[in-house]
Protein backbone atom coordinates (compact mmCIF):
# COMPACT_ATOMS: atom_id res chain seq x y z
CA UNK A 1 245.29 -60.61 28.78
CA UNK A 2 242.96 -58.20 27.01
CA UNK A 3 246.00 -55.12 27.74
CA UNK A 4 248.67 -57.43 26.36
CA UNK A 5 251.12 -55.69 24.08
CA UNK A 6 250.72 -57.62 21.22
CA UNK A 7 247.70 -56.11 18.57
CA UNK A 8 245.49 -58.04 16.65
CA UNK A 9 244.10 -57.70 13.37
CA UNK A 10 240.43 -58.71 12.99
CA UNK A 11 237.49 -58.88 10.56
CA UNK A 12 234.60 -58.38 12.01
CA UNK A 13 231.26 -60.18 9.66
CA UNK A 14 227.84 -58.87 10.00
CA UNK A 15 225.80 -58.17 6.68
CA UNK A 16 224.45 -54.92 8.01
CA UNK A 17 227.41 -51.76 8.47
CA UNK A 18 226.86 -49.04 10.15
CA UNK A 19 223.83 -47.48 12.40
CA UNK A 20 220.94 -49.51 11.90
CA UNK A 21 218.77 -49.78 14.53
CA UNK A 22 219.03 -53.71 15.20
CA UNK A 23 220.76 -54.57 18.67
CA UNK A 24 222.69 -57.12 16.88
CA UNK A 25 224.31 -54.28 14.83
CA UNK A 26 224.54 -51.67 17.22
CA UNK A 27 226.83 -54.32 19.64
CA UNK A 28 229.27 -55.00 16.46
CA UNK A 29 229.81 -51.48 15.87
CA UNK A 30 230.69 -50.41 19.64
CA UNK A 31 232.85 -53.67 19.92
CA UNK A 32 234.78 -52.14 16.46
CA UNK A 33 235.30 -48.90 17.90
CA UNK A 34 236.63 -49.89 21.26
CA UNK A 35 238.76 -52.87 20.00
CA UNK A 36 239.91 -50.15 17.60
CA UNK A 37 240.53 -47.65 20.53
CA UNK A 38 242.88 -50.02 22.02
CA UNK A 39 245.04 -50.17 19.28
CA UNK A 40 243.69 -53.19 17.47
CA UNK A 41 243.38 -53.46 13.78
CA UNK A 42 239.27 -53.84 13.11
CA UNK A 43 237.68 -54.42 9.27
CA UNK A 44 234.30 -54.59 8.65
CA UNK A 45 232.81 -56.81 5.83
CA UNK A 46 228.81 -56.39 5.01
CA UNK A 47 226.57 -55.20 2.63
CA UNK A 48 227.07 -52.47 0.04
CA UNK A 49 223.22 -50.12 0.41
CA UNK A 50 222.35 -47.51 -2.07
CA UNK A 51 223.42 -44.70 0.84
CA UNK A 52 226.79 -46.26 1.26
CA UNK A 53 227.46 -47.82 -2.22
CA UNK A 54 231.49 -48.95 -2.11
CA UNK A 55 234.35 -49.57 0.19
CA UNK A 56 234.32 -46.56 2.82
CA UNK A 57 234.72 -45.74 6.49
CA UNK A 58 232.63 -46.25 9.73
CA UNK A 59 233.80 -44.09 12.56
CA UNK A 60 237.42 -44.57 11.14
CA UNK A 61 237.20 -48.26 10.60
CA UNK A 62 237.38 -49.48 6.57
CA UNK A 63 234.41 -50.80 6.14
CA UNK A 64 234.46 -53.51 2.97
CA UNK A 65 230.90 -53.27 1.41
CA UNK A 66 229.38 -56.61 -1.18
CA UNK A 67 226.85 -56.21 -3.41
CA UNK A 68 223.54 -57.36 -1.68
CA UNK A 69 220.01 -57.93 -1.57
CA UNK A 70 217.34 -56.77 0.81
CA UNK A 71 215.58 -59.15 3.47
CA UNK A 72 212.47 -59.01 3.23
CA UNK A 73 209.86 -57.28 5.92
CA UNK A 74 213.16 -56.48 7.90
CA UNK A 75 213.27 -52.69 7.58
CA UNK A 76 216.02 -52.30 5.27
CA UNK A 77 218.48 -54.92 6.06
CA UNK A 78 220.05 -56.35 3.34
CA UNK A 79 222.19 -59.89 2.87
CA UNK A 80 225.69 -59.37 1.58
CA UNK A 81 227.26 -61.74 -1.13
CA UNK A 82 231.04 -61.17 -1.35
CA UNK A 83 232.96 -64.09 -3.66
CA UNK A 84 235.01 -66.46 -1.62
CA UNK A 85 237.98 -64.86 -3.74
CA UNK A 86 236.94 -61.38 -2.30
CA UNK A 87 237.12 -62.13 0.81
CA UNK A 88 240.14 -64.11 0.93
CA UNK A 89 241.66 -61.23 -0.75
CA UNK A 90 241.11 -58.98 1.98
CA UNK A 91 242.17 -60.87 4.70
CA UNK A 92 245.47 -61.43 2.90
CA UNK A 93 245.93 -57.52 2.73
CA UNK A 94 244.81 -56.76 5.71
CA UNK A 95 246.85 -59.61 7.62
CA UNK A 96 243.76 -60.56 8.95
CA UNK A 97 244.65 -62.98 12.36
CA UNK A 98 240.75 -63.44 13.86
CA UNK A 99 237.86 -63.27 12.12
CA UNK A 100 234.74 -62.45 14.11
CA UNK A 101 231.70 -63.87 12.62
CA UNK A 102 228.48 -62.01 14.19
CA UNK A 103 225.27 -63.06 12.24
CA UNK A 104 224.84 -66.61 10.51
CA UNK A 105 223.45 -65.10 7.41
CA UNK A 106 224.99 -64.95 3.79
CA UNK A 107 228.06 -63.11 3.93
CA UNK A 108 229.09 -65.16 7.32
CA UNK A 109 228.52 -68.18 4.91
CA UNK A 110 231.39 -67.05 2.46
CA UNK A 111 233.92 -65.43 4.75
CA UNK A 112 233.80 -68.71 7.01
CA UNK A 113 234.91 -71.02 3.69
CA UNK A 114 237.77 -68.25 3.02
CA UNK A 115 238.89 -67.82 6.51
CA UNK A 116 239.40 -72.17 6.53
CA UNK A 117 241.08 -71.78 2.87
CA UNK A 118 243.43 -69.27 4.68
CA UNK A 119 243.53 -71.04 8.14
CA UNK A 120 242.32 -67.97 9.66
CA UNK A 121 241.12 -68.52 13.00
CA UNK A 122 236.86 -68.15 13.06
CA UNK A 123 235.01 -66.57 16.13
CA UNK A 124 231.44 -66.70 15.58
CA UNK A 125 228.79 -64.90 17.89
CA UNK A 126 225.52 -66.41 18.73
CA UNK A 127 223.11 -63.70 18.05
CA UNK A 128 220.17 -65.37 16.30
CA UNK A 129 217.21 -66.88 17.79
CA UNK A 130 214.19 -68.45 15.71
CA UNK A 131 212.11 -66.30 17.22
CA UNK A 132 213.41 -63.43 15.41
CA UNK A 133 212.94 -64.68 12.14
CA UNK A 134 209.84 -67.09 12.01
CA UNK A 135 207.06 -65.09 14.26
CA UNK A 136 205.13 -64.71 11.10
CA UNK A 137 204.90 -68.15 9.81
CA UNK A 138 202.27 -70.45 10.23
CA UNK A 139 202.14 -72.12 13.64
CA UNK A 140 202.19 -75.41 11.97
CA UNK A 141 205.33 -74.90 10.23
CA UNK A 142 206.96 -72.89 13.26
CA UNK A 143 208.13 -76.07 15.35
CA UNK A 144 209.67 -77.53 11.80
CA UNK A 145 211.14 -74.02 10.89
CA UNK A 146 212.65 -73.93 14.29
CA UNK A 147 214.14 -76.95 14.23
CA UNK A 148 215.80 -76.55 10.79
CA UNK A 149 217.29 -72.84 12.14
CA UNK A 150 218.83 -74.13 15.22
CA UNK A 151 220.57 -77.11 13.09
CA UNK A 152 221.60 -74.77 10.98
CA UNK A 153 223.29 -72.65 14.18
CA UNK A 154 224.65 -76.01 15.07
CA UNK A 155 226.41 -76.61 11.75
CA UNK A 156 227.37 -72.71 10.57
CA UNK A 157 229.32 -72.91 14.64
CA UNK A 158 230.86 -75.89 14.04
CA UNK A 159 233.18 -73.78 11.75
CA UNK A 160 234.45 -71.62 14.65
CA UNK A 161 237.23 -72.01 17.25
CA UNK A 162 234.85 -70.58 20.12
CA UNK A 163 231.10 -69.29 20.62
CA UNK A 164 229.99 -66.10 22.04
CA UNK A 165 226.77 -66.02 23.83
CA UNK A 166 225.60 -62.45 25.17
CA UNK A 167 223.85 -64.21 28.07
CA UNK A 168 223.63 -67.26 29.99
CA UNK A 169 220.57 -67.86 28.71
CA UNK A 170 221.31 -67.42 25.39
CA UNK A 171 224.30 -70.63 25.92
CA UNK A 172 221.44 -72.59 27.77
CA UNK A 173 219.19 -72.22 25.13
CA UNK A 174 221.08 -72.96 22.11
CA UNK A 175 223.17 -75.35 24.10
CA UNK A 176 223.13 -78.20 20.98
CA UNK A 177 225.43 -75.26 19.35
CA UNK A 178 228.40 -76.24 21.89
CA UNK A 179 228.06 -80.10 20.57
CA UNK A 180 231.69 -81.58 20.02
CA UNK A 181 233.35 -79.59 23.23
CA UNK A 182 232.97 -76.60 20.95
CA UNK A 183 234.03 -73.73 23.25
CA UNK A 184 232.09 -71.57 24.46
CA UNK A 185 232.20 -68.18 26.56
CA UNK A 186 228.98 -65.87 27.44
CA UNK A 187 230.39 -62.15 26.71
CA UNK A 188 227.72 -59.43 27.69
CA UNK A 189 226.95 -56.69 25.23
CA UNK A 190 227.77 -54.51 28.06
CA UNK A 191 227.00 -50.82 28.30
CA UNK A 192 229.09 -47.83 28.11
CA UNK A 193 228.50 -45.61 31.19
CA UNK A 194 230.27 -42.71 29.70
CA UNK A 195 227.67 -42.20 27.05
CA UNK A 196 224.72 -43.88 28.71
CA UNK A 197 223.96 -41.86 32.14
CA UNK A 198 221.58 -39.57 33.30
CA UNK A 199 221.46 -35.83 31.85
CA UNK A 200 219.32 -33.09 31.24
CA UNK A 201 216.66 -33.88 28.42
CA UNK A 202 216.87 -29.77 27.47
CA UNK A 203 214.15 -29.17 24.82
CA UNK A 204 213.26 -33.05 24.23
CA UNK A 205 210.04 -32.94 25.37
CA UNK A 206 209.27 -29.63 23.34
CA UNK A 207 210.53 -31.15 19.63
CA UNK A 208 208.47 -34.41 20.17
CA UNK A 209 205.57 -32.51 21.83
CA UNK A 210 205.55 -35.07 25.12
CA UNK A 211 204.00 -33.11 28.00
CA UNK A 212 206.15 -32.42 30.99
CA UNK A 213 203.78 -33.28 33.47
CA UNK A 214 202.41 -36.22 32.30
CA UNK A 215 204.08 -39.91 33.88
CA UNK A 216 206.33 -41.22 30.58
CA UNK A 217 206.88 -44.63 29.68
CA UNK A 218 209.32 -45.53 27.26
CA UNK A 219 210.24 -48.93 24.46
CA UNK A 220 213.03 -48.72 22.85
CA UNK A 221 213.26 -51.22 20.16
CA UNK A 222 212.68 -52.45 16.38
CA UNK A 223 208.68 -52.75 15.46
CA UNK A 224 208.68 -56.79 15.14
CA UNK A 225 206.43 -59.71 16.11
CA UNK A 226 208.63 -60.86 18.80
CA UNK A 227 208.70 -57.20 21.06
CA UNK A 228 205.09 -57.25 21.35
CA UNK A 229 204.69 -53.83 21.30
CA UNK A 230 200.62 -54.47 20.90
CA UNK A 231 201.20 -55.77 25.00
CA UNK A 232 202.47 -52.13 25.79
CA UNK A 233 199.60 -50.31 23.63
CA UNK A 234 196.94 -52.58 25.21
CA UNK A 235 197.63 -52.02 28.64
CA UNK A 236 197.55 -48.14 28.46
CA UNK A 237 193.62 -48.18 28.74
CA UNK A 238 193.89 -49.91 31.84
CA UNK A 239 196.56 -47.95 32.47
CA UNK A 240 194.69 -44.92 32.16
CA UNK A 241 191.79 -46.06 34.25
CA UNK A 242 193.74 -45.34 37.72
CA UNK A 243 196.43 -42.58 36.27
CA UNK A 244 195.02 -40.82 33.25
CA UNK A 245 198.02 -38.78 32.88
CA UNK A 246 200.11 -40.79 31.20
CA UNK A 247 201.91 -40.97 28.39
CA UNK A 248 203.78 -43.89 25.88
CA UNK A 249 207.02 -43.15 23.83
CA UNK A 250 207.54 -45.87 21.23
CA UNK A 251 210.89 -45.28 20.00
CA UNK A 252 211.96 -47.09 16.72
CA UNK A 253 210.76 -48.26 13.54
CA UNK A 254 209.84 -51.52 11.90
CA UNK A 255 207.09 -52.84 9.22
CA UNK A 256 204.52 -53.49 12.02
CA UNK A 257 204.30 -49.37 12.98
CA UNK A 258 201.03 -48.72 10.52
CA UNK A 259 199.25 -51.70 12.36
CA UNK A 260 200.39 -50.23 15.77
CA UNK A 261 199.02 -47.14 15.01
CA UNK A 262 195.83 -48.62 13.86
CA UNK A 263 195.45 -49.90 17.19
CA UNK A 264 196.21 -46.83 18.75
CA UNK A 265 193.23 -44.82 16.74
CA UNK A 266 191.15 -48.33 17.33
CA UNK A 267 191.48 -47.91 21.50
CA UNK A 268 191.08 -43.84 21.32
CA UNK A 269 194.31 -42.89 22.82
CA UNK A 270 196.22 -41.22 20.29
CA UNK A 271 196.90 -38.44 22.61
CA UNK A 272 198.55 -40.50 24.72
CA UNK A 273 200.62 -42.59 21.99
CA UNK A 274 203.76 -41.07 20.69
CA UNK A 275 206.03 -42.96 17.61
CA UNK A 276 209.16 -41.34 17.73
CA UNK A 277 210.60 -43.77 14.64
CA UNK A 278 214.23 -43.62 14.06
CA UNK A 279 216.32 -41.51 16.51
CA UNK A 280 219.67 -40.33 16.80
CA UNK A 281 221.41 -42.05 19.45
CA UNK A 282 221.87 -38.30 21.01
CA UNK A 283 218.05 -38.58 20.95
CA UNK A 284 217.63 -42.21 22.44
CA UNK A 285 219.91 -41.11 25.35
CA UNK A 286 217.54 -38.11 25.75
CA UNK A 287 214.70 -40.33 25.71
CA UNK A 288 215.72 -43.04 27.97
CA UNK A 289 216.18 -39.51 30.58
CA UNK A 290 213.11 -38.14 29.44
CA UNK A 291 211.13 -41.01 30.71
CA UNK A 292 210.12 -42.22 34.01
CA UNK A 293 209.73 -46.11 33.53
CA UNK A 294 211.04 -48.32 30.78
CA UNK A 295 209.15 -51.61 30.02
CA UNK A 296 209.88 -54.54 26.85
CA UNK A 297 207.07 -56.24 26.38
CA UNK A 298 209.21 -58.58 23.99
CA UNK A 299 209.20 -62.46 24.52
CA UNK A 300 212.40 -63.20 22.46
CA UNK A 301 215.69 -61.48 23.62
CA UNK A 302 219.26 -63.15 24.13
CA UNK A 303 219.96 -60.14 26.02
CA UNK A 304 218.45 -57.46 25.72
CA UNK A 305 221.14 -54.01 24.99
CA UNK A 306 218.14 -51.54 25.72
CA UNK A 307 217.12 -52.65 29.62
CA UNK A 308 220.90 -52.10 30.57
CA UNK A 309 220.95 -48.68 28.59
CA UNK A 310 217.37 -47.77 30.35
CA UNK A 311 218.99 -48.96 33.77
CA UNK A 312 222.41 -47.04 32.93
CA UNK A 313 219.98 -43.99 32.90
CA UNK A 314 218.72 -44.56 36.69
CA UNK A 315 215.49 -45.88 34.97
CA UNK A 316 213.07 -48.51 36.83
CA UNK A 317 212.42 -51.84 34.51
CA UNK A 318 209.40 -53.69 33.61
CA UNK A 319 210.41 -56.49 31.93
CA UNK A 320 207.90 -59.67 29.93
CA UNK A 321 208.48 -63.02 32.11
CA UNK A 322 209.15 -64.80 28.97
CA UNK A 323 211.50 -68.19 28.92
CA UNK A 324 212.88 -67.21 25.94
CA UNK A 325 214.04 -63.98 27.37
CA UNK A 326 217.05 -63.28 28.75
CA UNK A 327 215.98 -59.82 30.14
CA UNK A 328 213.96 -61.14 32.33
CA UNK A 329 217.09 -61.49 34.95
CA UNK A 330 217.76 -58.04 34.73
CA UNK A 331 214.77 -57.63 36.64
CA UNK A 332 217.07 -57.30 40.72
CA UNK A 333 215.12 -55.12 43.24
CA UNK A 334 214.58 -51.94 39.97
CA UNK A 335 211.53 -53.28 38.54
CA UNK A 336 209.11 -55.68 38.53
CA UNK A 337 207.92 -58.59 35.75
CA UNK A 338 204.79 -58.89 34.48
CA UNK A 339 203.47 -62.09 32.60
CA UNK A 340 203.89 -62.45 29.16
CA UNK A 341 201.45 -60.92 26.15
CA UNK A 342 199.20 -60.08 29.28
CA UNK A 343 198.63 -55.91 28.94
CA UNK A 344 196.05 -56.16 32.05
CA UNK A 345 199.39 -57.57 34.43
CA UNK A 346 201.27 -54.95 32.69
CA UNK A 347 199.08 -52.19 33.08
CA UNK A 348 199.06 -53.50 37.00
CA UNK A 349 202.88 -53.78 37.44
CA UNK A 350 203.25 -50.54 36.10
CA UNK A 351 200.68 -48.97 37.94
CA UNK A 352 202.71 -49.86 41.45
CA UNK A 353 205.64 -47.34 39.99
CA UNK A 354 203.65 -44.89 39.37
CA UNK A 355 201.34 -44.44 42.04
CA UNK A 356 204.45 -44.61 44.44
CA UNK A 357 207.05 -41.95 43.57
CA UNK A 358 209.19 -42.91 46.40
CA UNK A 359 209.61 -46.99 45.20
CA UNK A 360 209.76 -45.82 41.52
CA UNK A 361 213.37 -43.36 42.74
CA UNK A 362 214.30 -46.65 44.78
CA UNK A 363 214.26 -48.51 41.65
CA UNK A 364 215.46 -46.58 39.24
CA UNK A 365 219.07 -46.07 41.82
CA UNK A 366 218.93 -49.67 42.20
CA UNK A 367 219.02 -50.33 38.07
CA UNK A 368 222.01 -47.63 38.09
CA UNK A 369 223.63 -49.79 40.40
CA UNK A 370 223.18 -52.54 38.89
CA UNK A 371 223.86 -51.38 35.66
CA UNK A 372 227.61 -51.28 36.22
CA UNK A 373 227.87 -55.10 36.55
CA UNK A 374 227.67 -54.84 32.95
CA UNK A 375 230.93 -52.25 31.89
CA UNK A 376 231.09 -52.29 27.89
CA UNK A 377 235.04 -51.95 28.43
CA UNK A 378 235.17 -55.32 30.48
CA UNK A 379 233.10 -56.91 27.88
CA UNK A 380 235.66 -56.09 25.16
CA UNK A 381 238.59 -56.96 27.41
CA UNK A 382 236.88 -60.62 27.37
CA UNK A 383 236.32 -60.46 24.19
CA UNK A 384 240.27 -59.86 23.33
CA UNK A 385 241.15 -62.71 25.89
CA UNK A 386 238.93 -64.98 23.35
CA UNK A 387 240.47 -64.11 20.23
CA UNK A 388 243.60 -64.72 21.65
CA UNK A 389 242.49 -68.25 22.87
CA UNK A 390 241.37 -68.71 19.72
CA UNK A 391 244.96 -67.64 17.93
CA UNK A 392 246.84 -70.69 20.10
CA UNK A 393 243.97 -73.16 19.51
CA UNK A 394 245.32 -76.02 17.58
């Protein structure tokens, strides 16, 4: 159904517009730009930032920007507050059929009660885990926080037509969210091959000063409690105990870097430590080829976007064995898992690629393989199919 003739007109809801570096984010904008590739009409409702301070464009998609107000410790997200009024009035010029709900935060809050004022149909997509939000609480109030999150989930979905999980595990674990014979469908991310492949690095290694001869491991991710990027830093002293020539690329940014980097002075391997920050997604391609083993320490992912762009890139996986990970199954004959917040099993798994060239090649062809399983285009295709299931629903 997703080729059908018949185009749709859709609002896609996530506070944050635009490039910043949350997976969450990232996901909405490819969907927008393919959906819009195929003809459909995509708006984008979020927050209004001082870079991008009124109604503008994203990649040729109208993007509808809400005053807002910043979250705090999140690394410049902010939380969008449109009036009911303000939304309803653009869906009414824009003819808005689905709306597409992707974080439960503020703004999904209003456009939900003026998509039901409207009868517009409501897609909403499960991308938030309590993990992600409540790592720095107490652990006394963490089970109660928790709780209170994931009944929130619960109610904020009730609103919708149809779920979207980005992973099996992600509908297993919030499965309370599907209460009522709520439908539900589990849509992968998915990964574009045409952009994510392997290519010549060129000068990479010379603008970030990252040796060519040394054996590269690369993270990819925001600097947060749940990707334990402390697990990764740890385990490069034992690490370096077998294979001193070795080197970490910590790519991305996050309120937790000046602690990571006192850890990195506190275990004496700054030389072999390097915080990209922020990158250019030209650059994160580059990086992801520049490197010979990826590994996410992180203990919280309902998918996980950057293992299937590392594995796109004919790049060997070591993934954290965490239950509240669904990465963890990417893990198929290209890498191995190691247990979680452990940087001594770590340090071991990853020692096994890189004292054996030969296994760490097998691996890495076997995650490019594998990697296709997961086509961006077929994800989107599945995604149409739901909105229109969604349009006949009574």
């Amino acid at each position: 159904m997703g080729d059908t003739n018949e185009k749709l007109r859709i609002a896609m809801v996530c506070d944050p517009i635009g490039d910043y570096r949350a997976g969450v984010v990232i996901s909405t904008m490819r969907f927008a730009r393919l959906l819009r590739e195929k003809g459909h009409h995509v708006v984008l409702i979020g927050a209004r930032t001082k870079q991008n301070p009124e109604h503008d464009y994203y990649h040729g998609i109208k993007a509808y920007r809400f005053r807002s107000i910043p979250l705090p410790r999140s690394d410049g997200w902010r939380l969008a507050f449109p009036t009911v009024n303000e939304v309803k009035k653009i869906l009414r010029d824009e003819r808005i059929d689905i709306m597409h709900v992707v974080l439960p935060m503020s703004c999904a809050l209003i456009a939900i009660k003026a998509a039901r004022s409207l009868d517009v149909k409501i897609v909403a997509h499960s991308h938030s885990q309590p993990e992600n939000l409540f790592m720095d609480a107490p652990k006394v109030l963490r089970p109660f926080l928790d709780g209170m999150w994931n009944k929130y989930l619960a109610w904020i979905y009730s609103k919708a037509e149809t779920i979207i999980y980005p992973s099996e595990m992600a509908r297993r674990l919030l499965c309370n969210l599907t209460a009522n014979d709520k439908h539900s469908v589990v849509i992968s991310n998915g990964i574009n091959t045409e952009e994510f492949k392997k290519i010549d690095v060129g000068n990479f290694y010379e603008r970030y000063a990252i040796s060519r001869n040394t054996t590269n491991i690369l993270f990819v991710g925001r600097l947060f409690p749940e990707k334990s990027v402390d697990t990764l830093i740890r385990a490069v002293p034992y690490i370096m105990a077998t294979c001193p020539d070795v080197h970490v690329m910590i790519v991305g940014g996050g309120y937790l870097r000046p602690k990571l980097e006192d850890l990195v002075d506190t275990l004496g391997i700054r030389d072999h430590i390097t915080f990209l920050g922020l990158v250019s997604e030209e650059d994160k391609i580059l990086a992801y080829n520049a490197c010979d083993i990826f590994v996410l320490p992180s203990f919280a992912e309902l998918e996980g976007m950057v293992v299937l762009e590392a594995m796109a890139c004919g790049k060997p996986i070591i993934v954290a064995d965490s239950e509240m990970s669904a990465s963890r199954y990417f893990v198929d004959g290209n890498g191995f898992l190691f247990e979680t917040s452990n940087p001594k099993h770590l340090a071991e798994q990853t020692l096994r690629l890189i004292t054996d060239t030969e296994l760490r090649k097998k691996m890495g062809e076997a995650s490019l393989m594998n990697s296709k399983r997961y086509d961006i285009h077929r994800s989107v295709d599945t995604l149409i199919d739901v909105y229109y299931g969604a349009l006949k629903s009574l």
